[in-house]
C-alpha atoms as a PDB file:
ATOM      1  CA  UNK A   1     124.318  76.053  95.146  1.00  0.00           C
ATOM      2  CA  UNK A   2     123.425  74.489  98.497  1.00  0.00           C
ATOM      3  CA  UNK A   3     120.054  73.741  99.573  1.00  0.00           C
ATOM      4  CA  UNK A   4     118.414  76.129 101.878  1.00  0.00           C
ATOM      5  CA  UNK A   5     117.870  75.672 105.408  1.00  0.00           C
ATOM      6  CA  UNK A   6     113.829  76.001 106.115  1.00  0.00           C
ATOM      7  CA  UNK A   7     112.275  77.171 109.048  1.00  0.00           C
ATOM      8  CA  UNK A   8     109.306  76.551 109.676  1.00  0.00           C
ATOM      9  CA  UNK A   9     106.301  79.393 111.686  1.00  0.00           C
ATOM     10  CA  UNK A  10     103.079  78.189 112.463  1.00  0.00           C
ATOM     11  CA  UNK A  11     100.628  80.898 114.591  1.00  0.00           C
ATOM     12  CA  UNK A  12      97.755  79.586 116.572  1.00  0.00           C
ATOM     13  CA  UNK A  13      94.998  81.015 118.527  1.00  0.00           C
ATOM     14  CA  UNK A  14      94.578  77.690 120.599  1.00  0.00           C
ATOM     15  CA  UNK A  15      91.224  76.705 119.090  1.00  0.00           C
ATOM     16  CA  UNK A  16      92.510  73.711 116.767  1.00  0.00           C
ATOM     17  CA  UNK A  17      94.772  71.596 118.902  1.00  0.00           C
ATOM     18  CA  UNK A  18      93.905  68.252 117.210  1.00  0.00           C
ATOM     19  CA  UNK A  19      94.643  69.705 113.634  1.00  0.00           C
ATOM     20  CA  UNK A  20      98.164  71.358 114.934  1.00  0.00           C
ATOM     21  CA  UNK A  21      99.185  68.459 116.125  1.00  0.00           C
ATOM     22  CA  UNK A  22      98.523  66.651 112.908  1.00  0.00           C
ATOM     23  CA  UNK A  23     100.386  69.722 111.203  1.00  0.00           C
ATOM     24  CA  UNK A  24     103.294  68.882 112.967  1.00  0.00           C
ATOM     25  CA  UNK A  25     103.162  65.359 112.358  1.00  0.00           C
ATOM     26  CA  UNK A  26     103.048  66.191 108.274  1.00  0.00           C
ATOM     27  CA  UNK A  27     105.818  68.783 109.124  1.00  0.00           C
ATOM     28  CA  UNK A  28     108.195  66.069 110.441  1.00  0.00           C
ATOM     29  CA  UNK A  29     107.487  63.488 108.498  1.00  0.00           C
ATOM     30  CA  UNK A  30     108.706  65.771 105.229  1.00  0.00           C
ATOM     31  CA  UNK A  31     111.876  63.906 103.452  1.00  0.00           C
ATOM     32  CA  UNK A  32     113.593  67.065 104.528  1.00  0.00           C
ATOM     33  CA  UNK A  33     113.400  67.940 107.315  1.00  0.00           C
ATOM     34  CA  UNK A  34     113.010  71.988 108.910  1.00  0.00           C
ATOM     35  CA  UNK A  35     116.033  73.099 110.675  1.00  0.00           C
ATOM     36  CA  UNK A  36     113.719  74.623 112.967  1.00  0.00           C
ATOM     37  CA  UNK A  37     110.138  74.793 113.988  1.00  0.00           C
ATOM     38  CA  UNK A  38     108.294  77.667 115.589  1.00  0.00           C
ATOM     39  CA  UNK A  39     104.693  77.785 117.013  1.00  0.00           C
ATOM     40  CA  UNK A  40     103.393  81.201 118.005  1.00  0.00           C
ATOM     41  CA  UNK A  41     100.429  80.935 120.617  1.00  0.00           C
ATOM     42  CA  UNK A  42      98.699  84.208 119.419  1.00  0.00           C
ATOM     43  CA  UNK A  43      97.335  85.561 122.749  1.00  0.00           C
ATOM     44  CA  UNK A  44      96.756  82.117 123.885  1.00  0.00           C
ATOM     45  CA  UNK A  45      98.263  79.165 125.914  1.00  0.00           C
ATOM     46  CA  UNK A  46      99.853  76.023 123.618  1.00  0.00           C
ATOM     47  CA  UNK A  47      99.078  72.719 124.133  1.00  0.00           C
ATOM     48  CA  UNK A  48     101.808  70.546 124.889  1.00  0.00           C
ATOM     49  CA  UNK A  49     104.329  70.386 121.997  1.00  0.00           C
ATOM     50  CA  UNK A  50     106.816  68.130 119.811  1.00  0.00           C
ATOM     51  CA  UNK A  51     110.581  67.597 121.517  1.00  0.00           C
ATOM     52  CA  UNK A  52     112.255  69.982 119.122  1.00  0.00           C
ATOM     53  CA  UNK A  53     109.719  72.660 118.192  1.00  0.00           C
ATOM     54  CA  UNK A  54     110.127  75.801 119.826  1.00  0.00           C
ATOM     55  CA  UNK A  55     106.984  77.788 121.327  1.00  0.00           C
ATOM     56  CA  UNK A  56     106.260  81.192 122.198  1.00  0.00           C
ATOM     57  CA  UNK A  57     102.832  82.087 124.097  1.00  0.00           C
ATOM     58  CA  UNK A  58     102.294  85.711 123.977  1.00  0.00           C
ATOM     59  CA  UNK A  59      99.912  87.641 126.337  1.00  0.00           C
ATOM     60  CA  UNK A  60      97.267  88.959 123.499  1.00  0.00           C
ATOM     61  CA  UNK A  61      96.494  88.358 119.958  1.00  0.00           C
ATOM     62  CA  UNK A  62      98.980  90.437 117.586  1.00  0.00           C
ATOM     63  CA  UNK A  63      97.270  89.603 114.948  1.00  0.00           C
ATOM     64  CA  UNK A  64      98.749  87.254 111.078  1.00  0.00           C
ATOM     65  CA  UNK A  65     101.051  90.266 110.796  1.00  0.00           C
ATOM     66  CA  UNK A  66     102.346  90.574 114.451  1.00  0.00           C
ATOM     67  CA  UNK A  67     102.351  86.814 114.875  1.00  0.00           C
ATOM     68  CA  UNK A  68     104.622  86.190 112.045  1.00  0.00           C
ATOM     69  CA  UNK A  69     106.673  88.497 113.216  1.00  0.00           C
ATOM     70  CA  UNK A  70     107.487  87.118 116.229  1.00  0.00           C
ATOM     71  CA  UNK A  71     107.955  83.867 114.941  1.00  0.00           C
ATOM     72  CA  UNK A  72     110.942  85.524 112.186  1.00  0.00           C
ATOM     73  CA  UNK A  73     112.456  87.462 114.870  1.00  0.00           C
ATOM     74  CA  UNK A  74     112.551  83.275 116.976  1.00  0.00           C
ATOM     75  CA  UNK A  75     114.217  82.027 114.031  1.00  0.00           C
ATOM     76  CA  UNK A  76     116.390  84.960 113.003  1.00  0.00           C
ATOM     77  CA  UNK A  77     117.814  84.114 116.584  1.00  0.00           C
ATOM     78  CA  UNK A  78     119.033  80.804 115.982  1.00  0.00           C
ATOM     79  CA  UNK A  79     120.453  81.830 112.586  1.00  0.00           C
ATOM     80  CA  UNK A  80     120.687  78.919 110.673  1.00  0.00           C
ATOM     81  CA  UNK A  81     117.404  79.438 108.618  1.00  0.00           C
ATOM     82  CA  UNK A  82     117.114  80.587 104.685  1.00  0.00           C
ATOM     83  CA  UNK A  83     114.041  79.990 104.125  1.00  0.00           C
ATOM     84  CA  UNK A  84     111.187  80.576 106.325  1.00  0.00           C
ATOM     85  CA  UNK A  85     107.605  78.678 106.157  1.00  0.00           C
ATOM     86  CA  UNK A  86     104.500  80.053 107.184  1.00  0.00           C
ATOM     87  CA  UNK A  87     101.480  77.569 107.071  1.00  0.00           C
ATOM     88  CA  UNK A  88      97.824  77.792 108.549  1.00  0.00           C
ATOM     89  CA  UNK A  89      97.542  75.881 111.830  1.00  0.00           C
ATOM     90  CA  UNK A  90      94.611  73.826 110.602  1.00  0.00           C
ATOM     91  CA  UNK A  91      96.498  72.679 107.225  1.00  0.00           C
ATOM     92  CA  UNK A  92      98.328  69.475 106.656  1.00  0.00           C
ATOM     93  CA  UNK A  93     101.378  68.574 104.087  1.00  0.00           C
ATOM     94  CA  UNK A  94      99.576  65.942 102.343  1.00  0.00           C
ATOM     95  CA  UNK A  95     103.034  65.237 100.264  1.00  0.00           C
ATOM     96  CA  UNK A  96     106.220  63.999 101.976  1.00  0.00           C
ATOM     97  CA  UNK A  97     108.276  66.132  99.369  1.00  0.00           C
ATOM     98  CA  UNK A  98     106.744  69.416  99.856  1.00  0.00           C
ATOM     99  CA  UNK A  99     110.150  70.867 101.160  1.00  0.00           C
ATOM    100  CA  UNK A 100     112.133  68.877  99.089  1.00  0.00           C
ATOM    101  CA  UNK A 101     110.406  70.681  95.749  1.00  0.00           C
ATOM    102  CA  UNK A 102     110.821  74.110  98.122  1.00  0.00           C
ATOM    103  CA  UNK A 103     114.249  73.942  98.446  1.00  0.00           C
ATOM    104  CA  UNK A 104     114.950  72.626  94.800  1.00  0.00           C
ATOM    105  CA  UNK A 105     113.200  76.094  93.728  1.00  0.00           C
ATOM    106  CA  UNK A 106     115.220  78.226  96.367  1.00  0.00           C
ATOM    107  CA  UNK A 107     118.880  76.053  95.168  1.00  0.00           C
ATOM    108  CA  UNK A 108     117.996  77.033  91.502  1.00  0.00           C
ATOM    109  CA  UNK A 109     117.181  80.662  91.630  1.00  0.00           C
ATOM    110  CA  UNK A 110     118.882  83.158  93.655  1.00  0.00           C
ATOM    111  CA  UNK A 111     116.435  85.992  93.465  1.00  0.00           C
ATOM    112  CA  UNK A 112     113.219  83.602  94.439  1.00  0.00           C
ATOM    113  CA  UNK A 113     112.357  85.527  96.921  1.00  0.00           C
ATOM    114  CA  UNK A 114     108.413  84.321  97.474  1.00  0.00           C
ATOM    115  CA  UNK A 115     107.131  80.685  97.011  1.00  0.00           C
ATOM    116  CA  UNK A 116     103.214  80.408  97.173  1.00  0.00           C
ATOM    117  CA  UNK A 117     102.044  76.864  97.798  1.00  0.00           C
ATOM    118  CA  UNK A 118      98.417  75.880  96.380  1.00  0.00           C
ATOM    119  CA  UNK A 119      95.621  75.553  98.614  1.00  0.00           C
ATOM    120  CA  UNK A 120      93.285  72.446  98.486  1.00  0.00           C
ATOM    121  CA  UNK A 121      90.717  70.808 100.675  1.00  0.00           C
ATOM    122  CA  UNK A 122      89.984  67.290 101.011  1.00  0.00           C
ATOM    123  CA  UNK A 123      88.943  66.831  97.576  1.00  0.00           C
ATOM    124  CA  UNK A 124      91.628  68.243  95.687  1.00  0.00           C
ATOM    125  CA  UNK A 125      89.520  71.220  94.934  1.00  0.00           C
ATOM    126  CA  UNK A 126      91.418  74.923  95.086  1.00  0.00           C
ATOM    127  CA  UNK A 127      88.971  78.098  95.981  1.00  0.00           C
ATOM    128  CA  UNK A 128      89.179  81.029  92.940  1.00  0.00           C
ATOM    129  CA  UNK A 129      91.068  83.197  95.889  1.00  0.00           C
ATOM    130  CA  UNK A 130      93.540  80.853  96.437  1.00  0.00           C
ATOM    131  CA  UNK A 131      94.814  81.484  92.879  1.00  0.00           C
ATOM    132  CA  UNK A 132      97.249  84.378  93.253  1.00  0.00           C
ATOM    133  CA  UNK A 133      96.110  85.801  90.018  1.00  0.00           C
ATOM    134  CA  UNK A 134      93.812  87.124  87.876  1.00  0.00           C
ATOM    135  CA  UNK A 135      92.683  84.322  85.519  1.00  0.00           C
ATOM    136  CA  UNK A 136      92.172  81.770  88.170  1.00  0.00           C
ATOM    137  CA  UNK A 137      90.034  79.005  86.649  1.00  0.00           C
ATOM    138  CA  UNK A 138      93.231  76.603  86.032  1.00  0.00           C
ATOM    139  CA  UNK A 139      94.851  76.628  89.720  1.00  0.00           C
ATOM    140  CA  UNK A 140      97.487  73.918  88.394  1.00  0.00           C
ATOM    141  CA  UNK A 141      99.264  77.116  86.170  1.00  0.00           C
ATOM    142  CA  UNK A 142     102.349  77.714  87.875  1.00  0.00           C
ATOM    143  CA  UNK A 143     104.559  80.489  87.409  1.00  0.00           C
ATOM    144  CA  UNK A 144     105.034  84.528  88.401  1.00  0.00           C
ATOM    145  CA  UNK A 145     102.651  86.125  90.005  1.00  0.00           C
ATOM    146  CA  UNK A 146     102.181  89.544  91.598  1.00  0.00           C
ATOM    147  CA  UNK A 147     100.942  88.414  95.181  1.00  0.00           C
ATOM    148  CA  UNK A 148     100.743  85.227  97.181  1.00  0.00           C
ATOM    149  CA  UNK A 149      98.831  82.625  99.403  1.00  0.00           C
ATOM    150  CA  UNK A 150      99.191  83.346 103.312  1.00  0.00           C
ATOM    151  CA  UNK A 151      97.969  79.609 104.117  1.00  0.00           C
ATOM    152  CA  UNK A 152     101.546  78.121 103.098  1.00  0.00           C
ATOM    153  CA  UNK A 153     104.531  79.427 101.139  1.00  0.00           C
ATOM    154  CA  UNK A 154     108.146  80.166 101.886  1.00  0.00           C
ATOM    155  CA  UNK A 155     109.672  83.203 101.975  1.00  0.00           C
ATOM    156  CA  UNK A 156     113.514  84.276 101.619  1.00  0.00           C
ATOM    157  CA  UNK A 157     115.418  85.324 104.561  1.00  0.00           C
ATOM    158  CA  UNK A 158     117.319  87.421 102.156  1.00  0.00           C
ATOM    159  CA  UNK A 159     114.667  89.137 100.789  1.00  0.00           C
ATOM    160  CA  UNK A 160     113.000  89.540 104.266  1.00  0.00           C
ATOM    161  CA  UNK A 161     116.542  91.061 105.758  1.00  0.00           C
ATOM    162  CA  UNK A 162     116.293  93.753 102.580  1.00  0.00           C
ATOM    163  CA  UNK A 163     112.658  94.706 102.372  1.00  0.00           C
ATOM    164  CA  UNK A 164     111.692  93.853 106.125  1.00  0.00           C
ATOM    165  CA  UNK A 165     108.995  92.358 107.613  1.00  0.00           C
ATOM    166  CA  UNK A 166     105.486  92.185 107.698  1.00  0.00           C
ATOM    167  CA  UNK A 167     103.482  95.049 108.158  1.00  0.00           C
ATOM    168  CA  UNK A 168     102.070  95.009 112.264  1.00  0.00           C
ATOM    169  CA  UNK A 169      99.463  97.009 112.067  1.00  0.00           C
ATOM    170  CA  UNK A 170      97.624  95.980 109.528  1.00  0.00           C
ATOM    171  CA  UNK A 171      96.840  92.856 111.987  1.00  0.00           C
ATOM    172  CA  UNK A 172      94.559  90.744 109.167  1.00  0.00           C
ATOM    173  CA  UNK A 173      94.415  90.996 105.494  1.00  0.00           C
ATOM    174  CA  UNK A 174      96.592  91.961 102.531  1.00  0.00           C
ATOM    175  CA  UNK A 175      99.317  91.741 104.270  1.00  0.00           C
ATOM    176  CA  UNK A 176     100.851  89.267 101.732  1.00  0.00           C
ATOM    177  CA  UNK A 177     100.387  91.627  98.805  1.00  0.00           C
ATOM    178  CA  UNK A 178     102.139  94.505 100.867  1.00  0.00           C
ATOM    179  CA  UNK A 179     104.950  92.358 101.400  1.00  0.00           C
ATOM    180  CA  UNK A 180     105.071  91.128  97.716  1.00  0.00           C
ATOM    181  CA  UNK A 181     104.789  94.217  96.250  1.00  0.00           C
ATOM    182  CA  UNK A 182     107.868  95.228  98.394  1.00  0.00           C
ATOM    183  CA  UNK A 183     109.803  91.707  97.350  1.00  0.00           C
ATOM    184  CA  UNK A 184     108.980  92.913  93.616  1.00  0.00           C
ATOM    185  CA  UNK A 185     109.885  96.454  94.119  1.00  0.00           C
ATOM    186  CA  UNK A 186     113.336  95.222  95.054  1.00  0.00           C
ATOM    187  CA  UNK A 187     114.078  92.566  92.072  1.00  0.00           C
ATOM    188  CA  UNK A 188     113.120  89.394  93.828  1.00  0.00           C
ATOM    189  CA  UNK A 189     110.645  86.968  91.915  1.00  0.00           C
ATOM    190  CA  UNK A 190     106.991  85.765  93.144  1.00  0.00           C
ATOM    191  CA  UNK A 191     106.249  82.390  92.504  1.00  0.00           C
ATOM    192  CA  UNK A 192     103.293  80.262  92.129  1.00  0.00           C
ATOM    193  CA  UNK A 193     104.237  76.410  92.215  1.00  0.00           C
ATOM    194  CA  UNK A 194     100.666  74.431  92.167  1.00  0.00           C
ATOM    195  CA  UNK A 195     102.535  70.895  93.514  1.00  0.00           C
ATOM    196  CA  UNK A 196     103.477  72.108  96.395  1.00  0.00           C
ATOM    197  CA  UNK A 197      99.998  71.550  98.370  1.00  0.00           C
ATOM    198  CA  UNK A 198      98.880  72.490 101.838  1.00  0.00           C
ATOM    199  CA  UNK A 199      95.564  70.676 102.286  1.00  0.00           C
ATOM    200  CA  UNK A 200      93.480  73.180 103.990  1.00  0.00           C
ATOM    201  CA  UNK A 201      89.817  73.385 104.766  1.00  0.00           C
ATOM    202  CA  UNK A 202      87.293  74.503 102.099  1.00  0.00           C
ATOM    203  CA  UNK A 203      86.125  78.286 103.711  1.00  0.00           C
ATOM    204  CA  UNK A 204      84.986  81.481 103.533  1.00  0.00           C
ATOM    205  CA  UNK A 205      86.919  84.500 103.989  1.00  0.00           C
ATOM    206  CA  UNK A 206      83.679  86.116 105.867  1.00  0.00           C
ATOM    207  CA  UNK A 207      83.873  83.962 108.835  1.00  0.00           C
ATOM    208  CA  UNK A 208      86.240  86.330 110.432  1.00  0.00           C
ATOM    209  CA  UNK A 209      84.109  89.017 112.218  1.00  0.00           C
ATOM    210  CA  UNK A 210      86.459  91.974 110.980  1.00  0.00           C
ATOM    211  CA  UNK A 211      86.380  90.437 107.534  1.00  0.00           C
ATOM    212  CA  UNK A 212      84.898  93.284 105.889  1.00  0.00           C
ATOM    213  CA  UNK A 213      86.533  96.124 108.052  1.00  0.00           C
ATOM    214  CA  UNK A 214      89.901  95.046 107.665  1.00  0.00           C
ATOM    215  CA  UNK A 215      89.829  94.136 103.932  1.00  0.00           C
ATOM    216  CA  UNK A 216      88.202  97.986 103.149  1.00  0.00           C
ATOM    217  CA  UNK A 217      90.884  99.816 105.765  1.00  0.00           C
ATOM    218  CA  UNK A 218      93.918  97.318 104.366  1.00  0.00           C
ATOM    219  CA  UNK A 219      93.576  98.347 100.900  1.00  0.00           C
ATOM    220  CA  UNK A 220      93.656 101.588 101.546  1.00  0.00           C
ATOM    221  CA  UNK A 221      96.768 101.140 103.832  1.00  0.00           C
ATOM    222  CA  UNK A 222      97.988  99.508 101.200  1.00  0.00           C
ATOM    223  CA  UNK A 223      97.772 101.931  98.046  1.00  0.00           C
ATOM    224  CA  UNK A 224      98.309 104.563 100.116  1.00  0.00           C
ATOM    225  CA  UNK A 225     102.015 102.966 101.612  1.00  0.00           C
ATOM    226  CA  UNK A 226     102.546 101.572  98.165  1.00  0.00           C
ATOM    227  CA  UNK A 227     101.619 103.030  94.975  1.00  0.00           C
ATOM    228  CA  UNK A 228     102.249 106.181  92.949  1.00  0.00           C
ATOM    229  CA  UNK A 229     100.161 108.950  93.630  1.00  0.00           C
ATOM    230  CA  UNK A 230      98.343 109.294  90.827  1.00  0.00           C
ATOM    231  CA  UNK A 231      97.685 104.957  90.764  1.00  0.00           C
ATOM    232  CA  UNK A 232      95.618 105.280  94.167  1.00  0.00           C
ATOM    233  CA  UNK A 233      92.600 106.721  93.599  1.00  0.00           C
ATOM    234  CA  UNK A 234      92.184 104.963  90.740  1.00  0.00           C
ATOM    235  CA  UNK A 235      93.192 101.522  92.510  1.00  0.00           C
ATOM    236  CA  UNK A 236      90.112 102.248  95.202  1.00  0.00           C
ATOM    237  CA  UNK A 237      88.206 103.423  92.767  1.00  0.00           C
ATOM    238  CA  UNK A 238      88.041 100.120  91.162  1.00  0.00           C
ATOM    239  CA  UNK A 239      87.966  98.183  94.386  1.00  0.00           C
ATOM    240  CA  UNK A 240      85.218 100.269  95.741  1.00  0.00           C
ATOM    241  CA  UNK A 241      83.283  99.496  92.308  1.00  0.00           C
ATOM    242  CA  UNK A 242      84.005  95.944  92.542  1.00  0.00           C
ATOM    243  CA  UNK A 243      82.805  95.769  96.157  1.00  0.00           C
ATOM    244  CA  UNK A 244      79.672  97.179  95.310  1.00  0.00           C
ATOM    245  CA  UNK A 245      78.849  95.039  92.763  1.00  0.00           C
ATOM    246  CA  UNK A 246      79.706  91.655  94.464  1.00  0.00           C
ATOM    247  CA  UNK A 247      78.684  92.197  98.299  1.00  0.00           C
ATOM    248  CA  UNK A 248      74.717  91.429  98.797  1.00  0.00           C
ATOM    249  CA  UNK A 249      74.973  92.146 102.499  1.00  0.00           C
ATOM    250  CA  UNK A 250      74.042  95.475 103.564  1.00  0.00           C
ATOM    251  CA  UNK A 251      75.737  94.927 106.799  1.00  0.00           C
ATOM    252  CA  UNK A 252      78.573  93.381 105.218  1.00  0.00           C
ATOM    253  CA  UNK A 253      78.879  96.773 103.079  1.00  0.00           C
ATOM    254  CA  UNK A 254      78.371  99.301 105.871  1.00  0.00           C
ATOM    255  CA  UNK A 255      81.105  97.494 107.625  1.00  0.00           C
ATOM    256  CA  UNK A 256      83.096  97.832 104.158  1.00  0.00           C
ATOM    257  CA  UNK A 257      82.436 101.286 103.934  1.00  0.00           C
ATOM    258  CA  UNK A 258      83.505 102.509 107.632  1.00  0.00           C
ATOM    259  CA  UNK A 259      86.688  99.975 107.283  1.00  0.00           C
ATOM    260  CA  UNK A 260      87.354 102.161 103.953  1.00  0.00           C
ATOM    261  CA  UNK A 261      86.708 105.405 105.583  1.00  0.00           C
ATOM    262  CA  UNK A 262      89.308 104.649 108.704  1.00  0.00           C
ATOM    263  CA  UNK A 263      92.194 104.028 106.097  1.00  0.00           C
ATOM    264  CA  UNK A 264      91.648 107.177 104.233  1.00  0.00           C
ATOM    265  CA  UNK A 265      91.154 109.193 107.479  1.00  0.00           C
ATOM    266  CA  UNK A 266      94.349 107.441 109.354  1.00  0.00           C
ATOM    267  CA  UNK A 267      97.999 107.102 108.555  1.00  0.00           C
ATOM    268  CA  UNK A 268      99.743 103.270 108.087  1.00  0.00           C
ATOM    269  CA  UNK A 269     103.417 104.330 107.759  1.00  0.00           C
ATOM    270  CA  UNK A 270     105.634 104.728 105.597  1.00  0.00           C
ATOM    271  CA  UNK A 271     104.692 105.258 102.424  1.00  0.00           C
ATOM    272  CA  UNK A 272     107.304 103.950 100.328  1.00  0.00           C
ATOM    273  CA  UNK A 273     105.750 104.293  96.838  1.00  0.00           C
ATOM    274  CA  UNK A 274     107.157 101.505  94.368  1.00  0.00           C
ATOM    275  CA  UNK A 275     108.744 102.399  91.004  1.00  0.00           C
ATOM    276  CA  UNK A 276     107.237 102.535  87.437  1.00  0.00           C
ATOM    277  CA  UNK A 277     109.377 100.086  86.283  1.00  0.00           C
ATOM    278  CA  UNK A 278     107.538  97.487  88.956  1.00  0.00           C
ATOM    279  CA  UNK A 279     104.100  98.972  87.816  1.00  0.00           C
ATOM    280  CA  UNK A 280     105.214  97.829  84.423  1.00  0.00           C
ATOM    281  CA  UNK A 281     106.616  94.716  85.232  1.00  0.00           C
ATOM    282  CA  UNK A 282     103.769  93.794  87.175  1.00  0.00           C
ATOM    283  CA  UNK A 283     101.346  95.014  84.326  1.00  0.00           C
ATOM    284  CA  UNK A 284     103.446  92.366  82.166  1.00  0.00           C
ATOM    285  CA  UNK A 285     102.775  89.545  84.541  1.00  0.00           C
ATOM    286  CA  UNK A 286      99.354  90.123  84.285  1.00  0.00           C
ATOM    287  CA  UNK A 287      98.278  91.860  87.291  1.00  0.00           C
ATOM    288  CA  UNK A 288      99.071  95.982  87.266  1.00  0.00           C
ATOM    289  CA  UNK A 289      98.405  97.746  90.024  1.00  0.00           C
ATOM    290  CA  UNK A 290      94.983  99.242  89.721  1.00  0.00           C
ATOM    291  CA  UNK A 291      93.143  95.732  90.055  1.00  0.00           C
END
């Protein structure tokens, strides 16, 4: 099989133009090269940009979800793209061979449908979240996995044409898992591959003001679009648990709590419910759907 063509999305907000330009520079210096590049000024103007990489300012933030979008739709339009690559406007390809290993994945296995890239700062060092699984102490595990990393991975235009997109409103936050659980629901395979890096700042998910709203209203999106009936109280049941034991802020919880409230009180369609088979297989991998 022939190696996949990769595209390549990058969204911006217009706050980081030193490290997008440096992003680019690690993009095009990879021993293969994208097909195409796409930069997505998320309500915001771009700074000047690379001959060959496409931009698109739009007139207000759309948010991860909307963003992406509009950067698949840009490259569905030139049509010579397999593989799309989303990565985190203030990462860097530390590796010239990142795509390379991509599209050896992709040429090997015909139902990949998600590749999640590991996340490491400046020391090497990879964050407990950015290990798509449950027993995340050794991040250099590879293998299947039940979600994936938004910072950097590729995703299948295949798989994207059958189980669409990503979902718009939920603007910030589990996103990824929605899609995945969609990409599993239809037979594809999630991937973790720990050597494909994207260097990326060591953070925390909290400094995004609507951290704690989004995360609480998300999940409940997400069960609620996602699993059987009878998994979903007992999915945000354990969340809700699990967020009272870990958060020490009480503002951090109240936020949690209304965020939680809006997604039970308002509709995120459509509910597409996946099927016990994928509860099973994802139980298998690890990860069922209730944690």
């Amino acid at each position: 099989m022939r190696h996949p063509r990769l595209g390549v999305a990058i969204l911006t907000m217009g706050t980081r133009p030193v490290e997008l330009a440096d992003l680019l520079a690690s993009v095009a210096s990879q021993e293969t090269p994208a097909t195409r590049v796409v930069v997505v000024g998320n309500g915001a103007p771009l700074p000047p940009l690379p001959d060959g990489v496409t931009g698109v300012e739009l007139p207000e933030n759309v948010g991860i979800s909307g963003g992406r979008n509009v950067a698949l739709a840009r490259l569905r339009e030139f049509g010579d793209v397999d593989v799309v690559v989303d990565l985190d406007d203030d990462g860097l390809l530390i590796s010239p061979d990142v795509f390379t290993g991509l599209t050896e994945l992709y040429a090997a296995d015909d139902q990949l449908g998600i590749v999640s890239f590991r996340i490491a700062d400046e020391r090497g060092r990879t964050q407990r979240r950015h290990v798509p699984r449950l027993r995340a102490g050794d991040a250099m595990r590879g293998g299947p996995v039940t979600t994936f990393l938004g910072g950097g991975h590729g995703l299948s235009m295949r798989m994207l044409d059958q189980t669409g997109g990503w979902p718009d409103a939920f603007f910030y936050a589990h996103e990824e898992t929605d899609l995945a659980w969609r990409a599993l629901d239809a037979g594809w395979r999630v991937r973790y591959e720990p050597e494909l890096v994207l260097q990326h700042p060591w953070t925390s998910p909290t400094r995004h003001a609507v951290f704690h709203r989004m995360v609480a209203r998300n999940r409940v999106w997400l069960a609620k679009r996602r699993l059987p009936a009878v998994l979903v109280p007992v999915y945000l049941g354990n969340w809700a648990a699990m967020t009272l034991a870990r958060t020490r802020s009480l503002t951090g919880l109240r936020a949690w709590f209304g965020g939680f409230v809006e997604g039970l009180r308002t509709p995120c369609p459509p509910r597409r419910p996946m099927r016990w088979s994928t509860v099973w297989r994802m139980t298998r991998l690890g990860r069922p759907p209730v944690i």
